[in-house]
Every structure is written in C-alpha cells, then in structure tokens.
Protein backbone atom coordinates (compact mmCIF):
# COMPACT_ATOMS: atom_id res chain seq x y z
CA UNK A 1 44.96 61.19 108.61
CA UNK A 2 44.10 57.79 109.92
CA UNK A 3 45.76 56.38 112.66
CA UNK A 4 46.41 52.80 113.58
CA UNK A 5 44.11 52.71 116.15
CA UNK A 6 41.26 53.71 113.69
CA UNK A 7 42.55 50.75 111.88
CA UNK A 8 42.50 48.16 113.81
CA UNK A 9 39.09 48.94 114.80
CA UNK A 10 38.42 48.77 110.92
CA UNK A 11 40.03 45.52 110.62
CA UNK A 12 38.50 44.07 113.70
CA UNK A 13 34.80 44.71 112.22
CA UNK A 14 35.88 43.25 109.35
CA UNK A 15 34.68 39.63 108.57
CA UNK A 16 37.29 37.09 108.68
CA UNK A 17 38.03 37.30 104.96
CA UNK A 18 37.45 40.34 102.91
CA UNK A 19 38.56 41.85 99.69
CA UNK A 20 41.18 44.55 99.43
CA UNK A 21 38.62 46.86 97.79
CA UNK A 22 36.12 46.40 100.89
CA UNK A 23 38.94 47.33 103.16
CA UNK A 24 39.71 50.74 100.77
CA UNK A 25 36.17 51.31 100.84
CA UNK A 26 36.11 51.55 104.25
CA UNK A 27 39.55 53.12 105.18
CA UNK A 28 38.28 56.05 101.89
CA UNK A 29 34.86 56.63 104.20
CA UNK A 30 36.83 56.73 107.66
CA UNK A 31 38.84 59.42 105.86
CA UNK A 32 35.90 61.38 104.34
CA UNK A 33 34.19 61.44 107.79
CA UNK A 34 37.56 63.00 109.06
CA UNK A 35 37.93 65.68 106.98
CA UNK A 36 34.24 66.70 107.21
CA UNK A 37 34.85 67.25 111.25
CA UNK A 38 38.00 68.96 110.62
CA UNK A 39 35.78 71.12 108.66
CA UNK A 40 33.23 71.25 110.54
CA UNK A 41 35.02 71.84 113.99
CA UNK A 42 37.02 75.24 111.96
CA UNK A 43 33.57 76.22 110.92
CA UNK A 44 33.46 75.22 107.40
CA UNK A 45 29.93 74.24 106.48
CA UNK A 46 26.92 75.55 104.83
CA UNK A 47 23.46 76.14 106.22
CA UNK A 48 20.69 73.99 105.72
CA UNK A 49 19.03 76.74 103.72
CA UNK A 50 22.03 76.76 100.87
CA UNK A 51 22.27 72.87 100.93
CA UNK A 52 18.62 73.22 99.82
CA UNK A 53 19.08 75.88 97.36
CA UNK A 54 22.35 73.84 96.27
CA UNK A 55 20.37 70.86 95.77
CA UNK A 56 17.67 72.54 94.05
CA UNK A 57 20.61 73.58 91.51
CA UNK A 58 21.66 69.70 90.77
CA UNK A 59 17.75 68.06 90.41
CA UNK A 60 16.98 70.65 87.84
C-alpha cells in the first residue's frame, strides 16, 4: 500500500507537467518495490544459485 507521503514525494520529483501514464508508471514501480521488501523482510526470496538456474530455464 502506498501512502500519501510516498506520494507526494512522487509528485514532487515529478516535472512540472507530466502525463497520467508517467505518474502510473511510477506509483506501479513504488508498489512493486513494496511488495518485494514485504517479501523479502518475511523471508520470501530465492538464492542467487536458483535465480541462476531459473534464468538458465527462460534463455534456453
């Protein structure tokens, strides 16, 4: 969840005019980078071992 102190410092690095889909882009990344410390703090990640052998899996 993003709070409105998280967005106002989006807003303020903002230019003074911007579209509404750079402001989504931005609030959709501030939320991504949330979620993956919520899972990180709870323990929820993967080696850097199986992110190898899980990339290894996609560039086939």
């Amino acid at each position: 969840m993003i709070t409105k102190k998280q967005l106002a410092v989006t807003l303020d690095k903002l230019p003074e005019q911007f579209s509404i889909e750079d402001l989504i882009d931005r609030l959709i990344l501030l939320d991504k980078i949330e979620k993956a410390e919520r899972e990180s703090e709870v323990g929820n990640t993967i080696t850097e071992t199986e992110l190898d052998q899980e990339l290894e899996k996609w560039f086939k």
